[in-house]
PDB file of N, CA and C in Angstrom:
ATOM      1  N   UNK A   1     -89.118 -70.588 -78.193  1.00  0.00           N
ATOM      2  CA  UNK A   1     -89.607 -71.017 -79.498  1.00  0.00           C
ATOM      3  C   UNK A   1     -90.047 -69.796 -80.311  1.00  0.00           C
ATOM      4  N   UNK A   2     -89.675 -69.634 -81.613  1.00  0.00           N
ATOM      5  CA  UNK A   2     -89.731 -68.572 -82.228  1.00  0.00           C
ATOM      6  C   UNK A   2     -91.291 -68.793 -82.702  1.00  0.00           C
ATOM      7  N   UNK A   3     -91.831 -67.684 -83.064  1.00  0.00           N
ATOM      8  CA  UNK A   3     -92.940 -67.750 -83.495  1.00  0.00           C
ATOM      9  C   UNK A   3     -93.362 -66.431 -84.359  1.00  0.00           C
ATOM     10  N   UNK A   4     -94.140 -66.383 -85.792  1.00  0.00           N
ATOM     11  CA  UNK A   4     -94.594 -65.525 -86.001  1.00  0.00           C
ATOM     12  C   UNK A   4     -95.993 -65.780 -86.747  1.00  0.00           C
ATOM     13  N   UNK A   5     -97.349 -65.105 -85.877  1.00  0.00           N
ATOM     14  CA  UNK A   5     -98.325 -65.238 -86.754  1.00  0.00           C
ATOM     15  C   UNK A   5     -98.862 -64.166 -87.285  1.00  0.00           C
ATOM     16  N   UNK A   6     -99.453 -64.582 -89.074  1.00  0.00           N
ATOM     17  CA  UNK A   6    -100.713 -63.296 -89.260  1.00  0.00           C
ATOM     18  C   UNK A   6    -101.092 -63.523 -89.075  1.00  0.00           C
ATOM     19  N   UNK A   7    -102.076 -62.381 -89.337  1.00  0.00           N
ATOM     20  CA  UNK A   7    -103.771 -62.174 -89.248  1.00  0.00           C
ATOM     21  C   UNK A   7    -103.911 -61.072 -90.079  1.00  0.00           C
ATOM     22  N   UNK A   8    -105.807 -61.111 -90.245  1.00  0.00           N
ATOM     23  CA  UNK A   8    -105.955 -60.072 -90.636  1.00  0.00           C
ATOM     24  C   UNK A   8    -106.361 -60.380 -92.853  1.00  0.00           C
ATOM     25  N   UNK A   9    -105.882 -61.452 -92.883  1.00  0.00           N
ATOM     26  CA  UNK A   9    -106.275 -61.686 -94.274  1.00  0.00           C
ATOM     27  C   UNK A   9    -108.153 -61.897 -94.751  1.00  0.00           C
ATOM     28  N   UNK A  10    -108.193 -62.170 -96.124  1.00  0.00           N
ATOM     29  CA  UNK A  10    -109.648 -62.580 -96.435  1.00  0.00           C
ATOM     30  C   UNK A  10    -110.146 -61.841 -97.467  1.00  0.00           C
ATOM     31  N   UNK A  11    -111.058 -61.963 -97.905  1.00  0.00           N
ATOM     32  CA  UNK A  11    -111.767 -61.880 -99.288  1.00  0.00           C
ATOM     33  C   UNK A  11    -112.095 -59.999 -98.838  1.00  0.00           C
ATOM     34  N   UNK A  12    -111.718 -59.159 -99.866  1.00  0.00           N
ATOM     35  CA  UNK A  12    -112.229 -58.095-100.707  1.00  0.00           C
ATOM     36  C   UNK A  12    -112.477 -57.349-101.740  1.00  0.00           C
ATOM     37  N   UNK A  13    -112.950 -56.533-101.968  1.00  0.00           N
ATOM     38  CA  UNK A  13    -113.462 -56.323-103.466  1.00  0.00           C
ATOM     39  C   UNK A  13    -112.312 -55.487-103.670  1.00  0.00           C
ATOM     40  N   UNK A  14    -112.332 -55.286-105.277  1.00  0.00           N
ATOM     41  CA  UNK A  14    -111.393 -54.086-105.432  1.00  0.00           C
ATOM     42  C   UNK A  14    -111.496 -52.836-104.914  1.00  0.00           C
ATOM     43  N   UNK A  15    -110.559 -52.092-104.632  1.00  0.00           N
ATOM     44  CA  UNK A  15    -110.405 -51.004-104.084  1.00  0.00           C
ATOM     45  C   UNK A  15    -110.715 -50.647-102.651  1.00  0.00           C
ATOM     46  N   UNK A  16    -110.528 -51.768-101.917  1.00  0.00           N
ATOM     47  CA  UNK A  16    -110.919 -52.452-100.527  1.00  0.00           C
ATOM     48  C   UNK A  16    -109.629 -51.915 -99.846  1.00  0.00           C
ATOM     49  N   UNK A  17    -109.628 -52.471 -98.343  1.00  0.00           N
ATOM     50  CA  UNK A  17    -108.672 -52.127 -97.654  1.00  0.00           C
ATOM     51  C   UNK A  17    -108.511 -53.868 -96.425  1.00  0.00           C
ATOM     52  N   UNK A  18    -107.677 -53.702 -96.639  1.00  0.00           N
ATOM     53  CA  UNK A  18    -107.307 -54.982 -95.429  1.00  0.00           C
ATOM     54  C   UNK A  18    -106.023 -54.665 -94.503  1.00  0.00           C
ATOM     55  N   UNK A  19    -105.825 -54.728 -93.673  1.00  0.00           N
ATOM     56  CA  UNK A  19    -105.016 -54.829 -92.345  1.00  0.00           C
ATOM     57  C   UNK A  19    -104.665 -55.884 -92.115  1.00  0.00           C
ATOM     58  N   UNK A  20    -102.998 -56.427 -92.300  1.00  0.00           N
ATOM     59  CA  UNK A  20    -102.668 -57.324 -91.875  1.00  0.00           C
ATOM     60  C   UNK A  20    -101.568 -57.162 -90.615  1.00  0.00           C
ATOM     61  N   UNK A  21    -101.625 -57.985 -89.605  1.00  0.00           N
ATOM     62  CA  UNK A  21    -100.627 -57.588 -88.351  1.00  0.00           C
ATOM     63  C   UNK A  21    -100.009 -59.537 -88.528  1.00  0.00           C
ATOM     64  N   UNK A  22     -98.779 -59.013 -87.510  1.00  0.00           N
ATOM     65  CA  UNK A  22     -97.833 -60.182 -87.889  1.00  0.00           C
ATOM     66  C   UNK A  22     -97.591 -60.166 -86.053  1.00  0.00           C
ATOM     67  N   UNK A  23     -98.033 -61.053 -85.662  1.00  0.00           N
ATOM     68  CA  UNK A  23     -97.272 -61.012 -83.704  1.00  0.00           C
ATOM     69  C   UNK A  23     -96.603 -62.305 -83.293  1.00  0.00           C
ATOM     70  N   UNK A  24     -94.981 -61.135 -83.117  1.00  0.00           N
ATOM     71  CA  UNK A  24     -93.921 -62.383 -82.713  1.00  0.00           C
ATOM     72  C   UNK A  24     -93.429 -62.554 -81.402  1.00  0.00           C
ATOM     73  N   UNK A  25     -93.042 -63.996 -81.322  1.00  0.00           N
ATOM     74  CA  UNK A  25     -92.273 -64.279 -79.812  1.00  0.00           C
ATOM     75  C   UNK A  25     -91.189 -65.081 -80.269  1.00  0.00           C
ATOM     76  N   UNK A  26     -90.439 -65.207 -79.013  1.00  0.00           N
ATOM     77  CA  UNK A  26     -89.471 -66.247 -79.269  1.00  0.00           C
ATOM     78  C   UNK A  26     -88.192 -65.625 -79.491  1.00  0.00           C
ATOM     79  N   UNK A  27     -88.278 -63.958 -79.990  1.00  0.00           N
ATOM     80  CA  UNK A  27     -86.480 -63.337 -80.367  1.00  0.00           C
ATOM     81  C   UNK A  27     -86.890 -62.271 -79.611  1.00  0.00           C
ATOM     82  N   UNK A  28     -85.943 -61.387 -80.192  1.00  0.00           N
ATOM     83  CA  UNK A  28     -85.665 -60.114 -79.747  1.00  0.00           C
ATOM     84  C   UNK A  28     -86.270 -58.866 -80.892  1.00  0.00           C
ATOM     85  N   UNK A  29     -87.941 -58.895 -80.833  1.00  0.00           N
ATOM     86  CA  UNK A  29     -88.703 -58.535 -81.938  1.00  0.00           C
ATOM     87  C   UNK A  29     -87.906 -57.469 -82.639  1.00  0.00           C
ATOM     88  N   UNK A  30     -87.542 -55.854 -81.497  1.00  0.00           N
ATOM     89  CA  UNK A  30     -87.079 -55.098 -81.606  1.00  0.00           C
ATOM     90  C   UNK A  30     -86.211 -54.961 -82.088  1.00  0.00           C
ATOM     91  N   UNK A  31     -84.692 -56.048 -82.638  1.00  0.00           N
ATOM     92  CA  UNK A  31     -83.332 -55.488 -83.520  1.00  0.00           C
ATOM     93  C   UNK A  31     -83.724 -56.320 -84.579  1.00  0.00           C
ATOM     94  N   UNK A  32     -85.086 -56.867 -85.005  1.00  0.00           N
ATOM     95  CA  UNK A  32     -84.932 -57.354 -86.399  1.00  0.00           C
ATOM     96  C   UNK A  32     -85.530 -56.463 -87.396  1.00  0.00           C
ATOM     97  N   UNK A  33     -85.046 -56.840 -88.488  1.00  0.00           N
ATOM     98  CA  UNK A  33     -85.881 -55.729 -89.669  1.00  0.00           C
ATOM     99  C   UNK A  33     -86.938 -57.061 -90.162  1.00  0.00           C
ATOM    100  N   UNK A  34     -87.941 -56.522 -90.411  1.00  0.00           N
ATOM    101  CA  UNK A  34     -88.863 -56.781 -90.437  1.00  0.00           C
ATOM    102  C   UNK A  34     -89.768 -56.866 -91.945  1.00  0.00           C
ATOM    103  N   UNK A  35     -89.937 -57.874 -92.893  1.00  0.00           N
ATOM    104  CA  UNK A  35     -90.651 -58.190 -93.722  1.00  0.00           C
ATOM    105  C   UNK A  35     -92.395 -58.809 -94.420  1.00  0.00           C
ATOM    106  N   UNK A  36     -92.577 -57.722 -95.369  1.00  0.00           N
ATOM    107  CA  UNK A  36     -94.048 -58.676 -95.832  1.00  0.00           C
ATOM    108  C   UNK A  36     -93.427 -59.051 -97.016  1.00  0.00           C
ATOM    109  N   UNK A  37     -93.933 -60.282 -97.328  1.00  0.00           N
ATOM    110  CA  UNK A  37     -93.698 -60.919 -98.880  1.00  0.00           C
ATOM    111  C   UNK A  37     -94.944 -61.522 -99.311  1.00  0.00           C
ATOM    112  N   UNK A  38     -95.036 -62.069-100.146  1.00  0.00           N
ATOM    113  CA  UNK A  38     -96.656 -62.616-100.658  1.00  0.00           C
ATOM    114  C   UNK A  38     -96.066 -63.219-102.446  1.00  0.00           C
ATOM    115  N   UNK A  39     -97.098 -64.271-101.957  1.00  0.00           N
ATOM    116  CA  UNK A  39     -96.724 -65.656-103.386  1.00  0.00           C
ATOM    117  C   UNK A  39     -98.337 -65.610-103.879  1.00  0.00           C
ATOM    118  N   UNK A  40     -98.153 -65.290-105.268  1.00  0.00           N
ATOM    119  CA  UNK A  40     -99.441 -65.705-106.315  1.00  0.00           C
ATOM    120  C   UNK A  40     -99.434 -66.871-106.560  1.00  0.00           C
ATOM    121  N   UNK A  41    -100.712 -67.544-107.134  1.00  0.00           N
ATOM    122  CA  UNK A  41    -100.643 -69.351-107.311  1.00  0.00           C
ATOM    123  C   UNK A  41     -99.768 -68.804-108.751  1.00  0.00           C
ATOM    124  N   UNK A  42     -99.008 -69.911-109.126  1.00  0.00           N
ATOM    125  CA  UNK A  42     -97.497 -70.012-110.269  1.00  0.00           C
ATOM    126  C   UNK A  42     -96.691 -68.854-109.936  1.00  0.00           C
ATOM    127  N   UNK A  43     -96.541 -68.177-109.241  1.00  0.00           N
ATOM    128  CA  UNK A  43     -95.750 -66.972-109.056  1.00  0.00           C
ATOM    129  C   UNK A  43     -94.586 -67.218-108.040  1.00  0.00           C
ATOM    130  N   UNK A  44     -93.236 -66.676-108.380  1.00  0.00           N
ATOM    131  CA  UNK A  44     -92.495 -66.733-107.460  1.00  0.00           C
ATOM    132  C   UNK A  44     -92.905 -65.931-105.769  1.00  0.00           C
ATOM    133  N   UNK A  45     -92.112 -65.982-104.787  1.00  0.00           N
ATOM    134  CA  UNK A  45     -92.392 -65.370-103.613  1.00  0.00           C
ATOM    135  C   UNK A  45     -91.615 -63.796-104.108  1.00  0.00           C
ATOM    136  N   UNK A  46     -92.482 -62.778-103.736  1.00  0.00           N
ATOM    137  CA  UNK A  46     -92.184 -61.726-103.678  1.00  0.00           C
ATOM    138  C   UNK A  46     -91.805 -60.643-102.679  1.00  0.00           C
ATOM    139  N   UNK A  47     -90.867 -59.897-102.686  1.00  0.00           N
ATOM    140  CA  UNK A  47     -90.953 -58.775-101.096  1.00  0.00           C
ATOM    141  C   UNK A  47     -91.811 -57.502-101.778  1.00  0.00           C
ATOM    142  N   UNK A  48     -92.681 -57.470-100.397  1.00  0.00           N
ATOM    143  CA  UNK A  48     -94.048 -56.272-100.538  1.00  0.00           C
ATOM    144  C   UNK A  48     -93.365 -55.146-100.154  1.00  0.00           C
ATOM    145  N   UNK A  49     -92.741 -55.485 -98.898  1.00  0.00           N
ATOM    146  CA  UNK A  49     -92.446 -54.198 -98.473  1.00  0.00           C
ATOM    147  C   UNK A  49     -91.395 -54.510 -96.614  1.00  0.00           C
ATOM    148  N   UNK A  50     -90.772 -54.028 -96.163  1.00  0.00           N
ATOM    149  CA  UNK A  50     -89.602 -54.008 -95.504  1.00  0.00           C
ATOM    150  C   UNK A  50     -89.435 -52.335 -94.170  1.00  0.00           C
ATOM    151  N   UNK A  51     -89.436 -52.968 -93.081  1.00  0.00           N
ATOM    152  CA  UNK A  51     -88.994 -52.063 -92.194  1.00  0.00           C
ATOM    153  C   UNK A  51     -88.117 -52.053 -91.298  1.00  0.00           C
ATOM    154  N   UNK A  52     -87.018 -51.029 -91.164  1.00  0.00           N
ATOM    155  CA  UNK A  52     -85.674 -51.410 -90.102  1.00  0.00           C
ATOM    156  C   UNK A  52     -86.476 -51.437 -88.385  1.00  0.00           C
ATOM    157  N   UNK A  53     -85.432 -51.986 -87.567  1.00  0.00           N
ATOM    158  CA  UNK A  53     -85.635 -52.016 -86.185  1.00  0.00           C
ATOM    159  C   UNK A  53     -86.371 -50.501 -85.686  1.00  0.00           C
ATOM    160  N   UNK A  54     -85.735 -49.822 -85.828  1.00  0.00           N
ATOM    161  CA  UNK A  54     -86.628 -48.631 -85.081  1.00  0.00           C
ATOM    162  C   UNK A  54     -87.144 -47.928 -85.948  1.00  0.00           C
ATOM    163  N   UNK A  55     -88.129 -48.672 -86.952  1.00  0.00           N
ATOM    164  CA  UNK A  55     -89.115 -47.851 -87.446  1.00  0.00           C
ATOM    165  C   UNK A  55     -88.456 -47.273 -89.062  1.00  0.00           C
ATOM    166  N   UNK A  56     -87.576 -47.064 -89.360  1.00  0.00           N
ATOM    167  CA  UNK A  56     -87.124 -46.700 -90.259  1.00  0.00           C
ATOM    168  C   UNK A  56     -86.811 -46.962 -91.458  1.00  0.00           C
ATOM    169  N   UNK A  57     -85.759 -46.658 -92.059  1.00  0.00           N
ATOM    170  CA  UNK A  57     -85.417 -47.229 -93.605  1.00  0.00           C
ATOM    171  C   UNK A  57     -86.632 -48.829 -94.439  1.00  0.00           C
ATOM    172  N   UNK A  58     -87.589 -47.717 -94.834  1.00  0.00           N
ATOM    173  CA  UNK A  58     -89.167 -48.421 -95.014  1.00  0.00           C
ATOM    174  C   UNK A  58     -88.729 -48.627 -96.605  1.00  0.00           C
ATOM    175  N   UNK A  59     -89.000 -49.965 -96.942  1.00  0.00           N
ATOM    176  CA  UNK A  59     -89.027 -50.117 -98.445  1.00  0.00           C
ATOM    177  C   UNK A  59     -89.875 -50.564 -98.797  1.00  0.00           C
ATOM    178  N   UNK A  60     -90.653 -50.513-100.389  1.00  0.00           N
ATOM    179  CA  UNK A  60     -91.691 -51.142-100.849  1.00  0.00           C
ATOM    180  C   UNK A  60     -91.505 -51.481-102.647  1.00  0.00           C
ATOM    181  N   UNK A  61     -92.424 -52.541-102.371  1.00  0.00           N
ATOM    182  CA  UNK A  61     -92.075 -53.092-104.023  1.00  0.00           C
ATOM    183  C   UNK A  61     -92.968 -51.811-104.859  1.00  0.00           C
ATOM    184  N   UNK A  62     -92.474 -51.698-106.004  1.00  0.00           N
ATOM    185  CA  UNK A  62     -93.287 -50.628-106.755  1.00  0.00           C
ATOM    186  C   UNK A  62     -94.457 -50.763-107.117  1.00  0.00           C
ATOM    187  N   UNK A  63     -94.821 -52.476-107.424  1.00  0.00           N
ATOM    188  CA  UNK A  63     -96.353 -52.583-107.627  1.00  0.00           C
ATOM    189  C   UNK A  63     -97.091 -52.275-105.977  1.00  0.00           C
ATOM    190  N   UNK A  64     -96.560 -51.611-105.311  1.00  0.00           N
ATOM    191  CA  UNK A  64     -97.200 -51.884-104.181  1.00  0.00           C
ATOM    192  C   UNK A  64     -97.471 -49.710-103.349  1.00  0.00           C
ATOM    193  N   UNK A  65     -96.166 -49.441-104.162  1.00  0.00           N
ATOM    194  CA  UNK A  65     -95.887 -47.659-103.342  1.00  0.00           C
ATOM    195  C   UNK A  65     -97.226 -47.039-103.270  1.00  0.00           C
ATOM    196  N   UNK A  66     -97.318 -46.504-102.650  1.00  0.00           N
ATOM    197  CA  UNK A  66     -98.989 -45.401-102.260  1.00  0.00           C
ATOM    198  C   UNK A  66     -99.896 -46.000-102.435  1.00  0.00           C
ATOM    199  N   UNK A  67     -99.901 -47.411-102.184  1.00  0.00           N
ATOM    200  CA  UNK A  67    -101.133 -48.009-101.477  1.00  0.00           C
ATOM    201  C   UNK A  67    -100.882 -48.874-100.250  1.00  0.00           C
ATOM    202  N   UNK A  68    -100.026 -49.612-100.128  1.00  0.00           N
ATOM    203  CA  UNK A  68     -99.715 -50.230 -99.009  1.00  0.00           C
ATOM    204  C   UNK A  68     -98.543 -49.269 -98.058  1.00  0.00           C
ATOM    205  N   UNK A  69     -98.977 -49.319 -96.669  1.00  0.00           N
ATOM    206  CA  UNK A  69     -97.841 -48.908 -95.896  1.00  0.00           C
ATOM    207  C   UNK A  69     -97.429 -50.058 -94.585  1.00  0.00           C
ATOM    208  N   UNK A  70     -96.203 -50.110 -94.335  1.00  0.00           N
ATOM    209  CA  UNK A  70     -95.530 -50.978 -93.525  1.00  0.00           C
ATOM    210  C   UNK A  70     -95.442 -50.221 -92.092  1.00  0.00           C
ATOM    211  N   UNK A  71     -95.596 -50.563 -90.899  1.00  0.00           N
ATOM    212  CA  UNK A  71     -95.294 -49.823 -89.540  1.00  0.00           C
ATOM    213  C   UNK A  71     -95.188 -51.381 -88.274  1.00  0.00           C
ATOM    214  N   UNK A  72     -95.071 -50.660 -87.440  1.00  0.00           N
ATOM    215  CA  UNK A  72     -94.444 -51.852 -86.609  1.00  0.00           C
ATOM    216  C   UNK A  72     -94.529 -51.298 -84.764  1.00  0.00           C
ATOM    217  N   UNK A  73     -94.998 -52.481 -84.056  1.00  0.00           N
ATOM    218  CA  UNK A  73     -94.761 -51.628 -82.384  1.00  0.00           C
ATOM    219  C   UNK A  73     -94.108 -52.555 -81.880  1.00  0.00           C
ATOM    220  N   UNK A  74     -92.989 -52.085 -81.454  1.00  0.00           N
ATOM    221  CA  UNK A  74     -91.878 -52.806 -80.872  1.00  0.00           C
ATOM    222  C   UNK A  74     -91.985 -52.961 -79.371  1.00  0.00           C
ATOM    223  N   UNK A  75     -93.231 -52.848 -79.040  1.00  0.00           N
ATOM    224  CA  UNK A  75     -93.918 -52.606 -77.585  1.00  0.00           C
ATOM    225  C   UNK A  75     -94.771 -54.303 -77.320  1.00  0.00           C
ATOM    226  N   UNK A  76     -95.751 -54.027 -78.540  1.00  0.00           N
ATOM    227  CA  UNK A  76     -96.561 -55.061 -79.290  1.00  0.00           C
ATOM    228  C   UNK A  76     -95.991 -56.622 -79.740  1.00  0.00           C
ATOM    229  N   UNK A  77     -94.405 -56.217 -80.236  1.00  0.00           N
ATOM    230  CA  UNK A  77     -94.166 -57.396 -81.428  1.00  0.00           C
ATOM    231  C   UNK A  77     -94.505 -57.786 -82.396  1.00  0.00           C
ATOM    232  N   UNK A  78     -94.877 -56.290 -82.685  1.00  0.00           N
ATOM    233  CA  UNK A  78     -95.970 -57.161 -83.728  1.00  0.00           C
ATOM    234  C   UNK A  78     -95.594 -55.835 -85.185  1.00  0.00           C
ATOM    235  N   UNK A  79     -95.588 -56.880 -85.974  1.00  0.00           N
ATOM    236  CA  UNK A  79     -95.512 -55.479 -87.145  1.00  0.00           C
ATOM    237  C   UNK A  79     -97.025 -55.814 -88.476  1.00  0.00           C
ATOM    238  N   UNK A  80     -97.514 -54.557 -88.871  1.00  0.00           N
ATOM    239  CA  UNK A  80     -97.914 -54.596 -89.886  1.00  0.00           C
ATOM    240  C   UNK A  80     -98.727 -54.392 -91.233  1.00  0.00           C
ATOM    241  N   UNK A  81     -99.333 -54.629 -91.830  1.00  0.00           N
ATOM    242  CA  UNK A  81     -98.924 -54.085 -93.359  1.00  0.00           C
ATOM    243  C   UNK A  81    -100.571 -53.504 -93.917  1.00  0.00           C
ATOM    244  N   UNK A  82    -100.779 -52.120 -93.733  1.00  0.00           N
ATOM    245  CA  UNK A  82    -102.297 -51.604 -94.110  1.00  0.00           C
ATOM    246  C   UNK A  82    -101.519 -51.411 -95.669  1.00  0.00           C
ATOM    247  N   UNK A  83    -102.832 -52.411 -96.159  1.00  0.00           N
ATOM    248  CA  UNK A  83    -103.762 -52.482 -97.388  1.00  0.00           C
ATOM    249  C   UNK A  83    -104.482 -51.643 -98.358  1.00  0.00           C
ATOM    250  N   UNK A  84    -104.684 -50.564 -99.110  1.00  0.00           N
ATOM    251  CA  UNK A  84    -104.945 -50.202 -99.151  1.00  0.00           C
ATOM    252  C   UNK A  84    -105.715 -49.605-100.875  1.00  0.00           C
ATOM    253  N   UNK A  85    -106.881 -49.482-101.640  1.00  0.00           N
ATOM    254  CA  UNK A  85    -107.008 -49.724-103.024  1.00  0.00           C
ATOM    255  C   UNK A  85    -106.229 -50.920-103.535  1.00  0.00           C
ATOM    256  N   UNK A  86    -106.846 -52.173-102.969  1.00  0.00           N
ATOM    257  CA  UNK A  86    -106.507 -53.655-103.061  1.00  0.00           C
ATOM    258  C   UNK A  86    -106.968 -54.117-104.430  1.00  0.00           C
ATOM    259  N   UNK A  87    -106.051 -54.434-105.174  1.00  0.00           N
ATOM    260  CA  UNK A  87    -106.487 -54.861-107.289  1.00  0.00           C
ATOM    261  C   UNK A  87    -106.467 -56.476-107.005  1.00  0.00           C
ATOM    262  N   UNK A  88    -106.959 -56.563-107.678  1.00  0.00           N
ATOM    263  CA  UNK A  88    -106.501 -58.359-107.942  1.00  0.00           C
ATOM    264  C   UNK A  88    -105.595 -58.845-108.330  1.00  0.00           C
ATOM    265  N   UNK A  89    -104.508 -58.023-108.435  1.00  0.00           N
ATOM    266  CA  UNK A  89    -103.427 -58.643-108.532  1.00  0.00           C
ATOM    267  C   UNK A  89    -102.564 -58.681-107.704  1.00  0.00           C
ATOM    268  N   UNK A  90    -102.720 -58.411-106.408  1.00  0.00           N
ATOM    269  CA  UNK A  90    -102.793 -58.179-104.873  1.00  0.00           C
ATOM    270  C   UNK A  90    -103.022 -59.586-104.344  1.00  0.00           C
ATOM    271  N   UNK A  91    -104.074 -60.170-105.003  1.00  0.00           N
ATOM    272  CA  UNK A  91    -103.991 -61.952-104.632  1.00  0.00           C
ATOM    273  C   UNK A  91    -102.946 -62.903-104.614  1.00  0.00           C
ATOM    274  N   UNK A  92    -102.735 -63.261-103.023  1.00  0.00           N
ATOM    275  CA  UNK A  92    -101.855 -64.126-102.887  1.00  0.00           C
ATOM    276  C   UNK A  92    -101.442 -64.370-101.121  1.00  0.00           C
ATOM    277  N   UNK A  93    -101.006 -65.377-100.848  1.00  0.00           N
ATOM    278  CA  UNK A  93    -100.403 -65.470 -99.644  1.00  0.00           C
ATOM    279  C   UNK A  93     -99.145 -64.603 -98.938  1.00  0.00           C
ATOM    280  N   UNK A  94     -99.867 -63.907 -97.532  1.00  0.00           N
ATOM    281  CA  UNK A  94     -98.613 -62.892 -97.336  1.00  0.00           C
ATOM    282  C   UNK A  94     -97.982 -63.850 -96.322  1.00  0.00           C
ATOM    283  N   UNK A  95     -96.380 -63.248 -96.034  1.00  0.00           N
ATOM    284  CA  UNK A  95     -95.846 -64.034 -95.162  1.00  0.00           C
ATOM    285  C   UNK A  95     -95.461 -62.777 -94.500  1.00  0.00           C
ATOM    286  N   UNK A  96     -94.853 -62.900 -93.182  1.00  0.00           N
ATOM    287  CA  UNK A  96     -94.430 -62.100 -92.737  1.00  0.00           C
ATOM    288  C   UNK A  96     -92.449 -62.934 -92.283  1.00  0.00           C
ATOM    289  N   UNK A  97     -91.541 -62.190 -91.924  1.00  0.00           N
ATOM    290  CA  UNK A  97     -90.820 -62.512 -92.491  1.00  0.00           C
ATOM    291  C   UNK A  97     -89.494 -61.657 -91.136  1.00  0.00           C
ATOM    292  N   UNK A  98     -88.926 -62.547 -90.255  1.00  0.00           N
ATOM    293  CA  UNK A  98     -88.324 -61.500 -89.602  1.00  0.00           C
ATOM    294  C   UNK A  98     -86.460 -61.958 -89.559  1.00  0.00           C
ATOM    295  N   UNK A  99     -85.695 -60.488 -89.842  1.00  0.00           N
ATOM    296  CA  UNK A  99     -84.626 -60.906 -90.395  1.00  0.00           C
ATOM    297  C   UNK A  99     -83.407 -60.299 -89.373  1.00  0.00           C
ATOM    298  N   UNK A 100     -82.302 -60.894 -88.915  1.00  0.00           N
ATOM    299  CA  UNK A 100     -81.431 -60.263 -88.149  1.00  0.00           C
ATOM    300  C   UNK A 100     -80.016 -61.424 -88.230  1.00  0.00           C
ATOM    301  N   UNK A 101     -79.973 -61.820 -86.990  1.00  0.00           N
ATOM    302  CA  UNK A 101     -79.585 -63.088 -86.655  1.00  0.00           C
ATOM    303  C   UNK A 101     -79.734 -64.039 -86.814  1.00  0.00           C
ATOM    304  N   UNK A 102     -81.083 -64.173 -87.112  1.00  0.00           N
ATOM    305  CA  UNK A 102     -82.162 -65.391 -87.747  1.00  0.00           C
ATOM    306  C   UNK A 102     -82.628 -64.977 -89.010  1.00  0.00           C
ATOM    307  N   UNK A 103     -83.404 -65.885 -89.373  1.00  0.00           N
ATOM    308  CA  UNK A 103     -84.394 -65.530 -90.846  1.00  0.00           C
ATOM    309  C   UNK A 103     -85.595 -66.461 -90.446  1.00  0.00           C
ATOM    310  N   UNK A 104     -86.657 -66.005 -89.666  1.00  0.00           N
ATOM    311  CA  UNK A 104     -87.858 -66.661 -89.354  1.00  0.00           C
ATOM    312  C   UNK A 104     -88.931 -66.171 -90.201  1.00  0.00           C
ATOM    313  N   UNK A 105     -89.753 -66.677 -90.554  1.00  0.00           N
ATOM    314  CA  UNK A 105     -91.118 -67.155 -91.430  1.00  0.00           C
ATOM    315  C   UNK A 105     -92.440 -67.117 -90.654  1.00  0.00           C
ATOM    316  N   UNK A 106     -93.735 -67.009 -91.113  1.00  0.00           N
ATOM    317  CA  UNK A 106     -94.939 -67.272 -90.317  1.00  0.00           C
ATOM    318  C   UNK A 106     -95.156 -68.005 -91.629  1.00  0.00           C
ATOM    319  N   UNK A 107     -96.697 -68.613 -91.026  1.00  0.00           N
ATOM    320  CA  UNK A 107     -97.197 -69.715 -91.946  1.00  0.00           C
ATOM    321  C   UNK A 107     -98.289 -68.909 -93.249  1.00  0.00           C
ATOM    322  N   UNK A 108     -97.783 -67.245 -93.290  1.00  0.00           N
ATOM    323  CA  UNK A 108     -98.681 -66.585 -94.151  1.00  0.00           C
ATOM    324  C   UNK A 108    -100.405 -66.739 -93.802  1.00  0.00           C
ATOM    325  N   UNK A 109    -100.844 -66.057 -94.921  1.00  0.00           N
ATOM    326  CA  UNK A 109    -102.327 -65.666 -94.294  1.00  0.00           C
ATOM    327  C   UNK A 109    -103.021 -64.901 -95.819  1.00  0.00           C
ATOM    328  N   UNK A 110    -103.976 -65.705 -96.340  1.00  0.00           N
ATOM    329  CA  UNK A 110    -104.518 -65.423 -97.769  1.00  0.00           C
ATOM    330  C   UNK A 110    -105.002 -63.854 -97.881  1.00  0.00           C
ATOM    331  N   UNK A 111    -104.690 -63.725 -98.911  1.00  0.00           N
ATOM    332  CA  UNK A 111    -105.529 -62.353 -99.773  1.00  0.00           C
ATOM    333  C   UNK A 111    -106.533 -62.406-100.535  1.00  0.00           C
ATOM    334  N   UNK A 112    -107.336 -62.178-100.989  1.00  0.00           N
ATOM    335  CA  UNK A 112    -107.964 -62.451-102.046  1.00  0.00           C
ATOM    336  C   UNK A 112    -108.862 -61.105-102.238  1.00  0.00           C
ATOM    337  N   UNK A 113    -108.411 -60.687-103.779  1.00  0.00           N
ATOM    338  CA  UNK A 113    -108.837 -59.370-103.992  1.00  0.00           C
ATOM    339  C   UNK A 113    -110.492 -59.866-105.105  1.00  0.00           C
ATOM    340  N   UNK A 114    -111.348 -59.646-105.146  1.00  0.00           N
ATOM    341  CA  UNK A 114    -112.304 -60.338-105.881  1.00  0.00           C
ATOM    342  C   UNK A 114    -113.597 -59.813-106.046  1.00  0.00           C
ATOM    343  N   UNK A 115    -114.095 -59.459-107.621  1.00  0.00           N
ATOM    344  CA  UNK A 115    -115.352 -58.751-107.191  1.00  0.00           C
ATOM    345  C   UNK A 115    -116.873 -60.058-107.009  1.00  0.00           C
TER     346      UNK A 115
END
């Protein structure tokens, strides 16, 4: 049974830092590339940011470059996404997101940037 959960969400002020980790079972963690996305209330779903199987070819949305970074332990299963000078417009549900063979989902995990 596939599975992916966060953690790691919750209320901070601006310019805060949050750590979110994503830990999967159920595939073969290691040959998937690996996604954060995150939905504002009326906002479409967005991609945050993106990492290949071994660590590599790292992408990020531009509202997001030199503050958030993406990493991953393929030891762990687990990938995920430090936070970092968090704005409020940073508010929203992250998902984590794993892509290969499959296209599996977690049930996301709130943000909330807020003074």
């Amino acid at each position: 049974q596939v599975q992916l959960v966060e953690s790691g969400g919750g209320l901070v002020q601006p310019g805060g830092s949050l750590r979110l980790s994503c830990a999967a079972s159920g595939f073969t963690f290691s040959s998937y590339v690996m996604k954060w996305h995150r939905q504002a209330p009326g906002k479409e779903r967005e991609l945050v940011a993106s990492i290949g199987s071994a660590a590599s070819r790292l992408r990020y949305a531009d509202s997001v470059k030199g503050r958030f970074t993406i990493s991953r332990d393929n030891t762990k299963n687990t990938v995920y996404l430090q936070m970092n000078n968090l704005k409020p417009e940073d508010t929203a549900v992250y998902y984590c997101n794993a892509v290969q063979w499959g296209d599996y989902w977690g049930q996301g995990t709130q943000v909330t940037v807020s003074s």
